[in-house]
Structures are given as structure tokens and as C-alpha cells.
PDB file of N, CA and C in Angstrom:
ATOM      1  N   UNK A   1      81.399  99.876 118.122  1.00  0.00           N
ATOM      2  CA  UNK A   1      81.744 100.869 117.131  1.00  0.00           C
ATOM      3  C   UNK A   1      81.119 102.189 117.579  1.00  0.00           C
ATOM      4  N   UNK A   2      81.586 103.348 117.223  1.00  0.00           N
ATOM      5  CA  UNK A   2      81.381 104.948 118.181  1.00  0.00           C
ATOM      6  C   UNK A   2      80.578 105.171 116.803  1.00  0.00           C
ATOM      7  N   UNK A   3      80.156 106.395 117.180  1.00  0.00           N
ATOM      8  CA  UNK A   3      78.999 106.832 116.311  1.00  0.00           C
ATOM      9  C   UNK A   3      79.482 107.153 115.034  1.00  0.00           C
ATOM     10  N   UNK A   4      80.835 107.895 115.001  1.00  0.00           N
ATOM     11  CA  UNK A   4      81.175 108.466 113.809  1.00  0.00           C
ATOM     12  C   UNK A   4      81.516 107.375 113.088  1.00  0.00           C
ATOM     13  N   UNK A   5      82.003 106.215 113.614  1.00  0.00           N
ATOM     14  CA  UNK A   5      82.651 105.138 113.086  1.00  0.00           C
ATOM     15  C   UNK A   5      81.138 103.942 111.891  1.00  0.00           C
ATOM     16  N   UNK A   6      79.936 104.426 112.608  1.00  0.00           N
ATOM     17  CA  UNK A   6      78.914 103.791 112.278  1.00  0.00           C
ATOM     18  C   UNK A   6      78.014 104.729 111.139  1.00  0.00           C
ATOM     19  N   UNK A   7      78.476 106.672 111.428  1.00  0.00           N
ATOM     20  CA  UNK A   7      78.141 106.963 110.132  1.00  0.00           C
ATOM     21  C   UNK A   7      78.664 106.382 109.133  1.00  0.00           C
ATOM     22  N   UNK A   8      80.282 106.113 108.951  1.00  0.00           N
ATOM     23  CA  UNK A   8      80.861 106.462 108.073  1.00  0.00           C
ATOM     24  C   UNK A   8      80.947 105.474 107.261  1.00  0.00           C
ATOM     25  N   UNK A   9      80.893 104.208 108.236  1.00  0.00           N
ATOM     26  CA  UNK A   9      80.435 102.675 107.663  1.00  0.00           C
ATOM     27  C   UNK A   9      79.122 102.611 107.028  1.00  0.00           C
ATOM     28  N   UNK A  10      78.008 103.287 107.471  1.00  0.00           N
ATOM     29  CA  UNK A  10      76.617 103.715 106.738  1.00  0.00           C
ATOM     30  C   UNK A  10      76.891 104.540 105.798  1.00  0.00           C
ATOM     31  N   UNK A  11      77.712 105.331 105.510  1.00  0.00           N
ATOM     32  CA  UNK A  11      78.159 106.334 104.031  1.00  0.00           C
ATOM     33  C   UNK A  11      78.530 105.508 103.236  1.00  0.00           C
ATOM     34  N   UNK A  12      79.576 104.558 103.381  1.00  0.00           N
ATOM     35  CA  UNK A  12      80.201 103.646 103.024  1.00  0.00           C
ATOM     36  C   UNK A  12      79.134 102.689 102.252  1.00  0.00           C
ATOM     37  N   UNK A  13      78.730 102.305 103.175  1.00  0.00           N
ATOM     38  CA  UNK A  13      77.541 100.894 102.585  1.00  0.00           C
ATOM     39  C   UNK A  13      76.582 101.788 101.809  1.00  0.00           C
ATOM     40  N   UNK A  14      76.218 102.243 101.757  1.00  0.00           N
ATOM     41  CA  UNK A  14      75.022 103.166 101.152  1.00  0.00           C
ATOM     42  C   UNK A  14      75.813 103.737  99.899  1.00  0.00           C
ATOM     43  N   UNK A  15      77.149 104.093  99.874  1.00  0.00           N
ATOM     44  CA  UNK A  15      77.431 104.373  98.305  1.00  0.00           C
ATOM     45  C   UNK A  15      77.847 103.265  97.403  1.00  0.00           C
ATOM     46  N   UNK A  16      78.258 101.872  97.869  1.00  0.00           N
ATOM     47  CA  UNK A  16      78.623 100.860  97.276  1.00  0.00           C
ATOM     48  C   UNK A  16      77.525  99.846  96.891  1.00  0.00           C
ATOM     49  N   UNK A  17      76.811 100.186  97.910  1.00  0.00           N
ATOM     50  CA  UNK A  17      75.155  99.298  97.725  1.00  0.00           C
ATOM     51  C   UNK A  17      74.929  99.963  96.506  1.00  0.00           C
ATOM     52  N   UNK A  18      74.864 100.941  96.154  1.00  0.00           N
ATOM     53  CA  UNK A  18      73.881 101.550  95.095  1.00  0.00           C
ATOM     54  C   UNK A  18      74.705 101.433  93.927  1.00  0.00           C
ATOM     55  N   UNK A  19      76.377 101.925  94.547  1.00  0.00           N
ATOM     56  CA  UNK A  19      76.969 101.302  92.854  1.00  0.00           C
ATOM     57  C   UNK A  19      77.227 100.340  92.532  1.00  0.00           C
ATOM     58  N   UNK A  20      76.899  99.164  93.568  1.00  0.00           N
ATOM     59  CA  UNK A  20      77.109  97.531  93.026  1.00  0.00           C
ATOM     60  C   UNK A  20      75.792  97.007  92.463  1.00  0.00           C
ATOM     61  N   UNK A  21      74.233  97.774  93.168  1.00  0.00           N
ATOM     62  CA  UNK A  21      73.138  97.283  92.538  1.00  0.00           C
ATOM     63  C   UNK A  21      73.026  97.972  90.767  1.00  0.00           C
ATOM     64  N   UNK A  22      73.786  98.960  90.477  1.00  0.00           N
ATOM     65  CA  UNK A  22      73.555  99.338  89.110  1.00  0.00           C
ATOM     66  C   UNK A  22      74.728  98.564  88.199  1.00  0.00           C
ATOM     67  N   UNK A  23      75.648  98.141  89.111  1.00  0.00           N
ATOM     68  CA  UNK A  23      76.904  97.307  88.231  1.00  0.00           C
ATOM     69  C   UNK A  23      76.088  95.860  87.762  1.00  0.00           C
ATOM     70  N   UNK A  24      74.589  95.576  88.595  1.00  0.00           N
ATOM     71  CA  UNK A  24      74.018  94.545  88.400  1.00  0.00           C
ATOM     72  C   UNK A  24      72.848  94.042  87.481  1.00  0.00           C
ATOM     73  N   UNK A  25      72.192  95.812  87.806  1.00  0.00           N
ATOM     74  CA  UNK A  25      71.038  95.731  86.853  1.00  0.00           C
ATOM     75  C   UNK A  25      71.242  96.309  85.533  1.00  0.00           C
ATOM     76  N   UNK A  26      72.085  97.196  85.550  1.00  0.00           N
ATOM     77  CA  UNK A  26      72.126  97.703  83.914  1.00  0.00           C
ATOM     78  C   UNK A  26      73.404  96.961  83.305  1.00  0.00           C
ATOM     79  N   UNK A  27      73.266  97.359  81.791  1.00  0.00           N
ATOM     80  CA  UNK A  27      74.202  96.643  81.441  1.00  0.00           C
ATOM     81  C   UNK A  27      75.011  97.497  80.950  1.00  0.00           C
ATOM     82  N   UNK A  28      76.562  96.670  80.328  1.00  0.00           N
ATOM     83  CA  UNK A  28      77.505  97.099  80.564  1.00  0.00           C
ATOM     84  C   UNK A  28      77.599  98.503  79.298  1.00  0.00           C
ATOM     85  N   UNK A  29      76.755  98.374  78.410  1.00  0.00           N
ATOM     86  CA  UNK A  29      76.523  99.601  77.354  1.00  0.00           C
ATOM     87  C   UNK A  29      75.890 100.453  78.187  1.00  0.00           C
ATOM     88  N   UNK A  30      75.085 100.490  79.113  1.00  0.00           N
ATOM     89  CA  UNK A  30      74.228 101.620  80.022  1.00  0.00           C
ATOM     90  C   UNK A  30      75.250 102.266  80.524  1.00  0.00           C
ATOM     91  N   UNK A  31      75.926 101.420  81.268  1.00  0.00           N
ATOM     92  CA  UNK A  31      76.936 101.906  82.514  1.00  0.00           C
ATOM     93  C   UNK A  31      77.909 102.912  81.594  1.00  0.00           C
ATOM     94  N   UNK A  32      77.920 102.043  80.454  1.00  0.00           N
ATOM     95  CA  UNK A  32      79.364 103.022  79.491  1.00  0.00           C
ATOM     96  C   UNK A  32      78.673 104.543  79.445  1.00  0.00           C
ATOM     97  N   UNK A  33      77.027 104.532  78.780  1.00  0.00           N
ATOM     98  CA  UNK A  33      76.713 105.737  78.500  1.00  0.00           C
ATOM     99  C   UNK A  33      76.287 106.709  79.905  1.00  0.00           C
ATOM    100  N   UNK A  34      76.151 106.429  80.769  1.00  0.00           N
ATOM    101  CA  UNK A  34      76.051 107.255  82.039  1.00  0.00           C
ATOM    102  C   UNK A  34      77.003 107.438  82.630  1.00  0.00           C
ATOM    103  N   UNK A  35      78.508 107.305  82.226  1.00  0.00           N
ATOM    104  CA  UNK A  35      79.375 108.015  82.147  1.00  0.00           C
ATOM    105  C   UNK A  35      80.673 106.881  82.666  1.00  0.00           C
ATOM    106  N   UNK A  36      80.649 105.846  83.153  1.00  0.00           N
ATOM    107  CA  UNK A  36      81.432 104.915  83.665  1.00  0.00           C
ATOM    108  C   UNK A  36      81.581 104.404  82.235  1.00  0.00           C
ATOM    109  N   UNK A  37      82.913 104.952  81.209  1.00  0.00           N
ATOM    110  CA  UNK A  37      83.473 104.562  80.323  1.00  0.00           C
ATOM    111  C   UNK A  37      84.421 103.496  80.736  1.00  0.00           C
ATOM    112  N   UNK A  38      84.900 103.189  81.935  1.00  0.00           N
ATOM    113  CA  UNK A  38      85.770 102.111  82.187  1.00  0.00           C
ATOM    114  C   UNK A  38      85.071 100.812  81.912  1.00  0.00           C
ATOM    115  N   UNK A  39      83.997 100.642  81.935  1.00  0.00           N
ATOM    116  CA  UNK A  39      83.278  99.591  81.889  1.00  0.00           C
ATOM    117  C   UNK A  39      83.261  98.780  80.652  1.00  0.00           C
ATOM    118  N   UNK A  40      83.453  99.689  79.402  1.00  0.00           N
ATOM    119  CA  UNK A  40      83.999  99.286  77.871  1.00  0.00           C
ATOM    120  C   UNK A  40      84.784  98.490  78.070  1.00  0.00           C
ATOM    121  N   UNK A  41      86.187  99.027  79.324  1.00  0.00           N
ATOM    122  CA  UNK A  41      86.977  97.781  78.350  1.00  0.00           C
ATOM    123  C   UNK A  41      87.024  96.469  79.374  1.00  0.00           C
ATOM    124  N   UNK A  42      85.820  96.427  80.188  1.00  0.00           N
ATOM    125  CA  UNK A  42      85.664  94.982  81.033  1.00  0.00           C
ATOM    126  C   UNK A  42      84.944  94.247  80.452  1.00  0.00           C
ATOM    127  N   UNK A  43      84.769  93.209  80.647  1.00  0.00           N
ATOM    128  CA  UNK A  43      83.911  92.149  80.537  1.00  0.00           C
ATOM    129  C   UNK A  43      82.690  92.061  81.219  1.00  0.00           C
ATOM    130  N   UNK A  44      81.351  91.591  80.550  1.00  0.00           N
ATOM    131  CA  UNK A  44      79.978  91.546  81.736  1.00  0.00           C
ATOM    132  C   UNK A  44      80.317  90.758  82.843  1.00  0.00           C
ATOM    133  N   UNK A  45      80.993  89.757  82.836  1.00  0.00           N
ATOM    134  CA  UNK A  45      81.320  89.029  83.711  1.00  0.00           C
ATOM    135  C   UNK A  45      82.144  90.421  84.926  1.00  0.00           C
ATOM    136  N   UNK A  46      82.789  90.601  84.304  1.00  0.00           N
ATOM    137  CA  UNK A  46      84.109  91.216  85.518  1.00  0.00           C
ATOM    138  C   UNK A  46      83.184  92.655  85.931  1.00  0.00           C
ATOM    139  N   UNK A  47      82.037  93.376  85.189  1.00  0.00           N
ATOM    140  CA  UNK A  47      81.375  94.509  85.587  1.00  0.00           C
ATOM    141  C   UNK A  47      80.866  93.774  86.645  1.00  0.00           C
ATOM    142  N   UNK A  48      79.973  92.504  86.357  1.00  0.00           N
ATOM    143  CA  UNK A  48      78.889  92.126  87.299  1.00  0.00           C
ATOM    144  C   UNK A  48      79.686  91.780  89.014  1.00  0.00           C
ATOM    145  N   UNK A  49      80.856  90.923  88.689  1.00  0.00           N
ATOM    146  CA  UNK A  49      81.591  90.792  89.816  1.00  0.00           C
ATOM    147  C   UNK A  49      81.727  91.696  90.558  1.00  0.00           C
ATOM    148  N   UNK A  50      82.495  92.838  90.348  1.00  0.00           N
ATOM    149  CA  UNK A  50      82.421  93.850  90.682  1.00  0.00           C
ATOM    150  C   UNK A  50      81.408  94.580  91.509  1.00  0.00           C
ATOM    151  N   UNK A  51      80.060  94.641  91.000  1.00  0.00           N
ATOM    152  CA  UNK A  51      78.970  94.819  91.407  1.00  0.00           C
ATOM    153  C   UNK A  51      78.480  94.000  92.891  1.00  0.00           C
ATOM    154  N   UNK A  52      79.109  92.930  92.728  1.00  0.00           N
ATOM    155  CA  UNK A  52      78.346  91.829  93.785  1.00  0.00           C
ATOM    156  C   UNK A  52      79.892  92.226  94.658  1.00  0.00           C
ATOM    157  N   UNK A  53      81.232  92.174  94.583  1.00  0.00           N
ATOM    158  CA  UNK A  53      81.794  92.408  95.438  1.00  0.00           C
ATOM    159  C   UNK A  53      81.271  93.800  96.451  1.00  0.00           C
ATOM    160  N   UNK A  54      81.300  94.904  95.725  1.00  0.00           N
ATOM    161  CA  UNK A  54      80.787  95.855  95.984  1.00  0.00           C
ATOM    162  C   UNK A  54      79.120  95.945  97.144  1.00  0.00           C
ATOM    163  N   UNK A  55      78.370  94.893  96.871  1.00  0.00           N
ATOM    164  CA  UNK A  55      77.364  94.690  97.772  1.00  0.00           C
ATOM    165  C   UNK A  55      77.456  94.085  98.897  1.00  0.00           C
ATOM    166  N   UNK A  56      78.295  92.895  98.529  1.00  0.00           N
ATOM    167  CA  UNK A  56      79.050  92.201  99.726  1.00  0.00           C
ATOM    168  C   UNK A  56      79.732  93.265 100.559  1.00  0.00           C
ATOM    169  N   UNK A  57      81.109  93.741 100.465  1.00  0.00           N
ATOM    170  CA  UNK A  57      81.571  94.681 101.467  1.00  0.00           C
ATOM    171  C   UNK A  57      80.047  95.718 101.477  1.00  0.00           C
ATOM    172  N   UNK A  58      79.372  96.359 101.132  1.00  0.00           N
ATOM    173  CA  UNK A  58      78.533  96.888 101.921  1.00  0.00           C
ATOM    174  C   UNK A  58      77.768  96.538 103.079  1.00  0.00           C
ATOM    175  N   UNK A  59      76.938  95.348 102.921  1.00  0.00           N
ATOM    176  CA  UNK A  59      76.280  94.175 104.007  1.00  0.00           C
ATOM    177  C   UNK A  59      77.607  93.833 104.929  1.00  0.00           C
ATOM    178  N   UNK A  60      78.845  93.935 104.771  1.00  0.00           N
ATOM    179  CA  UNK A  60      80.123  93.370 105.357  1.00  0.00           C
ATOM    180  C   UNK A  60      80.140  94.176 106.259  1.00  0.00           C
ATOM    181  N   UNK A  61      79.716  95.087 106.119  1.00  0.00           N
ATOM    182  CA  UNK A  61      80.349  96.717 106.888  1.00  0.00           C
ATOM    183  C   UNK A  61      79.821  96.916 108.099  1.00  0.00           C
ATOM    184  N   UNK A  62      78.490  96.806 107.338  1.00  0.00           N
ATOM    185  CA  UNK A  62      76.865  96.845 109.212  1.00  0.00           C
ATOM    186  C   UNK A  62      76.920  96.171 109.771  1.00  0.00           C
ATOM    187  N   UNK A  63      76.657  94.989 108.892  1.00  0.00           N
ATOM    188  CA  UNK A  63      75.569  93.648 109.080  1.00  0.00           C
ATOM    189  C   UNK A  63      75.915  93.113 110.326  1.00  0.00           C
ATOM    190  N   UNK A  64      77.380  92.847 110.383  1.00  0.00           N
ATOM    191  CA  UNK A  64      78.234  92.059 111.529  1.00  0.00           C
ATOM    192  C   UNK A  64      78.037  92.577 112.513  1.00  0.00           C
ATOM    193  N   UNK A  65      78.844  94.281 112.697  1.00  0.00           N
ATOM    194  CA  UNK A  65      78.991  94.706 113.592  1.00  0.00           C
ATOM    195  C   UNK A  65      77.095  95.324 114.544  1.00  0.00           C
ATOM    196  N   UNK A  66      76.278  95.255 113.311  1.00  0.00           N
ATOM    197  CA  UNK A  66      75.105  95.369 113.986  1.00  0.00           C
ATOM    198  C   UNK A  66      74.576  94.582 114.959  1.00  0.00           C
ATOM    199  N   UNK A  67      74.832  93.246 114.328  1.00  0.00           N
ATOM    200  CA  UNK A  67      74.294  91.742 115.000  1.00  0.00           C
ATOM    201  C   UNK A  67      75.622  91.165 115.971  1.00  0.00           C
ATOM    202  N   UNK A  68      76.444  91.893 116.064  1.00  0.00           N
ATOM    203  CA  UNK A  68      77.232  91.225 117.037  1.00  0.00           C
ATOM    204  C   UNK A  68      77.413  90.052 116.857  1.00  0.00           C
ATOM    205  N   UNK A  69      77.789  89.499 115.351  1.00  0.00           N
ATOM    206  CA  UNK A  69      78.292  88.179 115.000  1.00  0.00           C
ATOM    207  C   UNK A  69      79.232  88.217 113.806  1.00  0.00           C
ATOM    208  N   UNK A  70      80.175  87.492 113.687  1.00  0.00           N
ATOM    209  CA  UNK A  70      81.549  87.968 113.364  1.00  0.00           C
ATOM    210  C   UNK A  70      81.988  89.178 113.238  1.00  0.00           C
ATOM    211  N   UNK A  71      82.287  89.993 114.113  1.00  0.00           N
ATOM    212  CA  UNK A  71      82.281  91.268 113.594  1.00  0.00           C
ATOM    213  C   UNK A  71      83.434  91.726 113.066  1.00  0.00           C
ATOM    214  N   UNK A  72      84.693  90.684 113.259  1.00  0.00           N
ATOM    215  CA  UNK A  72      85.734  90.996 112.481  1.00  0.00           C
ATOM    216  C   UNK A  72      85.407  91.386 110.991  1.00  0.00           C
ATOM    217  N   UNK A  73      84.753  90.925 110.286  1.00  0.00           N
ATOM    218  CA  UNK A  73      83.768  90.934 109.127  1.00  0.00           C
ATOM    219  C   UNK A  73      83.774  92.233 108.448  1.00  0.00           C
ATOM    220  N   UNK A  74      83.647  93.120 109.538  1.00  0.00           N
ATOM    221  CA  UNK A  74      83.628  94.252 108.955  1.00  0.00           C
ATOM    222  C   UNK A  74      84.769  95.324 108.786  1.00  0.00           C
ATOM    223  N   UNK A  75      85.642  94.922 109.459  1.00  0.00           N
ATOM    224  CA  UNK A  75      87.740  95.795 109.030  1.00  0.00           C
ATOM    225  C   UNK A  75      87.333  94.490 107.731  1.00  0.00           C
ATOM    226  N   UNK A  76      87.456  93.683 107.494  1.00  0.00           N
ATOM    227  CA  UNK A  76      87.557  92.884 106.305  1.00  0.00           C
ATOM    228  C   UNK A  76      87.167  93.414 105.501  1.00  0.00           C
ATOM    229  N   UNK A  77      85.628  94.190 105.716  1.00  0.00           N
ATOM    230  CA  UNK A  77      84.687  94.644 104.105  1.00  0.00           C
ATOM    231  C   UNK A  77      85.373  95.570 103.832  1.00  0.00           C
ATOM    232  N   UNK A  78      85.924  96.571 104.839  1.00  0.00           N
ATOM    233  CA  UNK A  78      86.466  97.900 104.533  1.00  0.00           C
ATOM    234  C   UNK A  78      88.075  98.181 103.646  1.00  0.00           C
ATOM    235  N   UNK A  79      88.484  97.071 104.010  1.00  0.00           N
ATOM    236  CA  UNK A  79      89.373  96.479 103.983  1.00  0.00           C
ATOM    237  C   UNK A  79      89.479  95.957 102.363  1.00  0.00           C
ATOM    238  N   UNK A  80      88.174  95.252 101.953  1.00  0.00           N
ATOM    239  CA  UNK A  80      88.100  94.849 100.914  1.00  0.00           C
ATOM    240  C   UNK A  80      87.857  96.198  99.564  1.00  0.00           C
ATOM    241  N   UNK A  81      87.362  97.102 100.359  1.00  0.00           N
ATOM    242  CA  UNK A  81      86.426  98.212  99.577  1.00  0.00           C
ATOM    243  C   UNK A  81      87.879  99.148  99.605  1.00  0.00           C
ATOM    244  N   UNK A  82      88.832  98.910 100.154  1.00  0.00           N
ATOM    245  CA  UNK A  82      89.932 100.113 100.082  1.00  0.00           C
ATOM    246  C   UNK A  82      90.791  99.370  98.765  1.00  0.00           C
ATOM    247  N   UNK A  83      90.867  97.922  98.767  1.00  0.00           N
ATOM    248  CA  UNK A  83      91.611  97.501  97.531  1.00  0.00           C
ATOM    249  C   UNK A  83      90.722  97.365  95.927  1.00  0.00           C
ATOM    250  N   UNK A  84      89.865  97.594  96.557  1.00  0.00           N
ATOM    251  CA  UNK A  84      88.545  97.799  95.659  1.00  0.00           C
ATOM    252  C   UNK A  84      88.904  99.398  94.603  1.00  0.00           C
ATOM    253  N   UNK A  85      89.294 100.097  95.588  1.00  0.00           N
ATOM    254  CA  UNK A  85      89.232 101.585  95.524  1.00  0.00           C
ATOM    255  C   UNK A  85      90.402 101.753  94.574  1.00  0.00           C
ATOM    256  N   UNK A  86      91.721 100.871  95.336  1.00  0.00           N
ATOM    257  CA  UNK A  86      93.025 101.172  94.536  1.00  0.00           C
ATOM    258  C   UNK A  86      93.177 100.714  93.466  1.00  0.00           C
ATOM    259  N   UNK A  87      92.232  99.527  92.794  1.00  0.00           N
ATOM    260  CA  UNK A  87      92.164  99.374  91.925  1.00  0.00           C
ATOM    261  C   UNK A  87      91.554 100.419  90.944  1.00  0.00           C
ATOM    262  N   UNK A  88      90.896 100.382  91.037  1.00  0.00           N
ATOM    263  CA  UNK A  88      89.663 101.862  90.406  1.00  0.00           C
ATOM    264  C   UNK A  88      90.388 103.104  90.229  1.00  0.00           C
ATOM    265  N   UNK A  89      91.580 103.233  90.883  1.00  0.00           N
ATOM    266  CA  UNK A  89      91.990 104.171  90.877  1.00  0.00           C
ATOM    267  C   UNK A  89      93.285 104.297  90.052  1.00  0.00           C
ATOM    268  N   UNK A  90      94.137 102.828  90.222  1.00  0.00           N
ATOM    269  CA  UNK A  90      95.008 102.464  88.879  1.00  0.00           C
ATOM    270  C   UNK A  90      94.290 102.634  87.075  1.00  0.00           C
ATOM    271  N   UNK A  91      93.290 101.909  87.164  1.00  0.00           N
ATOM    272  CA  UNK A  91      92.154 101.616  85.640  1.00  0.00           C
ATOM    273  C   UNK A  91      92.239 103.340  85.364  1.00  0.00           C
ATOM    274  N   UNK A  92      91.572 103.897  86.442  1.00  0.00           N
ATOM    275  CA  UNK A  92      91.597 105.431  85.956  1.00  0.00           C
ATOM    276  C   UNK A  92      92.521 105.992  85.516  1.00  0.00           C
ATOM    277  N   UNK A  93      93.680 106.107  85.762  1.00  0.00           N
ATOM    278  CA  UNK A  93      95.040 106.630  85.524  1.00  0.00           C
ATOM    279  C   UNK A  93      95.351 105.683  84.361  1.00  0.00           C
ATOM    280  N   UNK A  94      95.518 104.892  84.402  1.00  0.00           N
ATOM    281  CA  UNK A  94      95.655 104.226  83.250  1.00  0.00           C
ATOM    282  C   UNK A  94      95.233 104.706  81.650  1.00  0.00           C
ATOM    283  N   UNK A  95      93.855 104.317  81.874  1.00  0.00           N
ATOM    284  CA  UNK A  95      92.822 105.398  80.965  1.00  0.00           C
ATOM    285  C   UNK A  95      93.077 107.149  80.759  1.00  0.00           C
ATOM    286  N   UNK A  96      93.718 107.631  81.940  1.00  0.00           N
ATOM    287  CA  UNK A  96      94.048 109.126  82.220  1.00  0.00           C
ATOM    288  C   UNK A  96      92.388 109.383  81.899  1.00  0.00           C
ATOM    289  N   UNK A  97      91.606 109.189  82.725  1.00  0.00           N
ATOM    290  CA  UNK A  97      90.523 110.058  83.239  1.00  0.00           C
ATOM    291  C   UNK A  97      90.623 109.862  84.686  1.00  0.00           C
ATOM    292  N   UNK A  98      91.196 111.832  84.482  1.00  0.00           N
ATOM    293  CA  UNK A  98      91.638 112.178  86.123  1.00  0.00           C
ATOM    294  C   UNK A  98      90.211 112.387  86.658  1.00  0.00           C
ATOM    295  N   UNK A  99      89.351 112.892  86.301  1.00  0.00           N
ATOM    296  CA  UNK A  99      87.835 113.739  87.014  1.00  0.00           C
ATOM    297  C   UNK A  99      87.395 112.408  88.083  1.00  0.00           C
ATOM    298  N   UNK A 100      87.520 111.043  87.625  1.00  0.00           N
ATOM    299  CA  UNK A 100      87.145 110.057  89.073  1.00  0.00           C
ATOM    300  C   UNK A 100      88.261 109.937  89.966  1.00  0.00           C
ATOM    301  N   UNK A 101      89.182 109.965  89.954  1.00  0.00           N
ATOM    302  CA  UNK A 101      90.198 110.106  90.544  1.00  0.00           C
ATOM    303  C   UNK A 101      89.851 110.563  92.563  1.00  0.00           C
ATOM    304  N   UNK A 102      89.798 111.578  92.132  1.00  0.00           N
ATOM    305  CA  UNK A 102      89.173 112.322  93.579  1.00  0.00           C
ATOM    306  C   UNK A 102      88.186 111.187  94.006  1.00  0.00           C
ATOM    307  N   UNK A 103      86.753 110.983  93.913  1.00  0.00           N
ATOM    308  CA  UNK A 103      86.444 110.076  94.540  1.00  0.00           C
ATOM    309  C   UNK A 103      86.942 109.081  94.570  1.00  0.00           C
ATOM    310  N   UNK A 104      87.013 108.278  93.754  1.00  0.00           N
ATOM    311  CA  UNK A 104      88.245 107.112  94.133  1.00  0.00           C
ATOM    312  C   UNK A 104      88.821 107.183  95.448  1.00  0.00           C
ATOM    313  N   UNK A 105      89.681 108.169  95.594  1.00  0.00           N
ATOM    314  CA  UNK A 105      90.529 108.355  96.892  1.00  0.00           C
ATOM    315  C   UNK A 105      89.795 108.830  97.829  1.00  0.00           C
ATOM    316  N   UNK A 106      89.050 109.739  97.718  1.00  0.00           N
ATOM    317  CA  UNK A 106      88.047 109.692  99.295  1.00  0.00           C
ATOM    318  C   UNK A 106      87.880 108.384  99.977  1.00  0.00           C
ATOM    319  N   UNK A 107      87.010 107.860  99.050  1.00  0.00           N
ATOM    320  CA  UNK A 107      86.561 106.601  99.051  1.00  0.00           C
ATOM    321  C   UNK A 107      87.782 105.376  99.748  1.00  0.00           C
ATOM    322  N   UNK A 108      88.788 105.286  98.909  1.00  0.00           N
ATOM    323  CA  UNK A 108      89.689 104.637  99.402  1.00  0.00           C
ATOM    324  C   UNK A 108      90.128 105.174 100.836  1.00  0.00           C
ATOM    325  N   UNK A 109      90.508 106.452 101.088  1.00  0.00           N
ATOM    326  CA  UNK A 109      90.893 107.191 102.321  1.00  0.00           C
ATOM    327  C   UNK A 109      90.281 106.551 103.556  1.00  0.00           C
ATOM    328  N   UNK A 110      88.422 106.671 103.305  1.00  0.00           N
ATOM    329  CA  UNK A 110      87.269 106.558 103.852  1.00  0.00           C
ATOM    330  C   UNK A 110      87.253 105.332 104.536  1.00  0.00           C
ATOM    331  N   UNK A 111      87.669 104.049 103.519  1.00  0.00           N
ATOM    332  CA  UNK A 111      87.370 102.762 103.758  1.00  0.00           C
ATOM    333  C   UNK A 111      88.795 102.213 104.436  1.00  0.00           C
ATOM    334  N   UNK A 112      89.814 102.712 104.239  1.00  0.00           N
ATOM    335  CA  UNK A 112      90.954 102.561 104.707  1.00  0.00           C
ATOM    336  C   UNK A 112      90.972 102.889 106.011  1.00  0.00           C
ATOM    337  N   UNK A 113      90.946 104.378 106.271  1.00  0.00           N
ATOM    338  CA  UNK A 113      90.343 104.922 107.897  1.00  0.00           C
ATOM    339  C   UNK A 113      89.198 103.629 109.090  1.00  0.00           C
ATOM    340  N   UNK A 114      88.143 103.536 108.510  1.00  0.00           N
ATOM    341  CA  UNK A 114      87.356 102.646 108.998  1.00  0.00           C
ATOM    342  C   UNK A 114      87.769 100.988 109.569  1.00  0.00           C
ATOM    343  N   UNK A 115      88.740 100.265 108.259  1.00  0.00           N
ATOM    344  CA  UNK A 115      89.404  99.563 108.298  1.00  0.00           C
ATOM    345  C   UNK A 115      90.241  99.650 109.400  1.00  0.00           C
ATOM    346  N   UNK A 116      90.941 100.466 109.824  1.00  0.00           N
ATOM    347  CA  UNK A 116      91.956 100.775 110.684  1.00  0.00           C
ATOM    348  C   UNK A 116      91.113 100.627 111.868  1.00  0.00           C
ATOM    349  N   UNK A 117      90.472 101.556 112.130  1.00  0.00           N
ATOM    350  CA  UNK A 117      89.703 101.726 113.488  1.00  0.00           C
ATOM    351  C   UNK A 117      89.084 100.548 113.952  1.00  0.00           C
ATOM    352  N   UNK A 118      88.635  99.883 112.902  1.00  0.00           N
ATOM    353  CA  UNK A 118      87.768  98.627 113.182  1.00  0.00           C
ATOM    354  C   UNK A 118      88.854  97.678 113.615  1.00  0.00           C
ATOM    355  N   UNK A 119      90.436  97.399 113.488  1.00  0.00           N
ATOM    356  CA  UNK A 119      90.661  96.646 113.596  1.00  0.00           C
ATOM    357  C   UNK A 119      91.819  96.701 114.691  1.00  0.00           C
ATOM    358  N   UNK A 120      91.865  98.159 115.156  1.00  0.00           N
ATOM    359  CA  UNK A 120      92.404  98.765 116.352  1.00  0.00           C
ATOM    360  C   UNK A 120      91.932  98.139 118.078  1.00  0.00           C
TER     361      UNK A 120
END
């Protein structure tokens, strides 16, 4: 993997790590009041999932391609984190709160791009 390819997978893991460890530790009334109103209309179950998918493709992203063991592993996480994204990005529209929208799609763009390259 080239350097830019290993920032971007480290941008990547580093913003999903942190929003899957808070999808884990707070709960789903926290998450509502710090501004992730989508979280109302999930279930603790389906926030927490979420959360742990979200950590998984992060560890998915490095981990492999660091250790040079499965490294297919990681177009998979990215891979996983782009349908991750399109979802997040339907719920939003749905709801019509456009303001996440934009990240959403970076994000999706981001993990989609990576995905590609990784599996080029």
C-alpha cells in the first residue's frame, strides 16, 4: 500500500474507531443529545452493532495490510465502511437532515476510493 493510500486508511480508521467506540460507550439518549438524533429511532441493540461494525472495518483497514496477513481484509473493511456510509446517508435523507449529508459522502467517497485501490 503507497503512502497516500495508508494515510487515508489511517483517516479512515481513526474516524470510525472513535465513532464506533462512542456508539459503544454512551448510550443511546447521550448519542441523541450530542447531536446524532438518528439514533432515537434505532434500537440499543442496532446503535451498539453499528458501533462494533464500525471498529471492526477500522482494525480491518491497517491491521491486515500492516501485518501482511490477509490483506485482502482490508478492500473488504473499506468496502464494508462505504455500505456503511450509504446507509447513513439514506436514514439521513429520509429524516431530511441534510447538514450530515456532506460527511456521509466524503466518507463514503473516501472508503469507496480506498476500496478500489486496495483491490486494483
Amino acid at each position: 500500500m503507497n503512502i497516500f493510500l495508508w494515510i487515508l486508511a489511517g483517516v479512515l480508521a481513526a474516524a470510525f474507531l472513535g465513532s464506533g467506540v462512542l456508539k459503544l460507550m454512551w448510550s443511546r439518549e447521550r448519542l441523541v443529545a450530542s447531536g446524532m438524533a438518528w439514533a432515537g429511532q434505532f434500537s440499543d441493540r442496532s446503535v451498539k452493532a453499528i458501533g462494533v461494525l464500525e471498529i471492526l472495518a477500522a482494525v480491518g483497514l491497517v491491521v491486515p495490510a500492516a501485518l501482511d496477513i490477509a490483506p485482502v481484509l482490508a478492500p473488504l473493511a473499506a468496502t464494508g465502511l462505504a455500505l456503511l456510509m450509504a446507509g447513513a446517508i439514506v436514514t439521513h435523507v429520509r429524516r431530511h437532515e441534510m447538514q450530515p449529508l456532506a460527511v456521509n459522502a466524503v466518507f463514503l467517497g473516501l472508503s469507496a476510493f480506498v476500496a478500489w485501490a486496495l483491490f486494483v
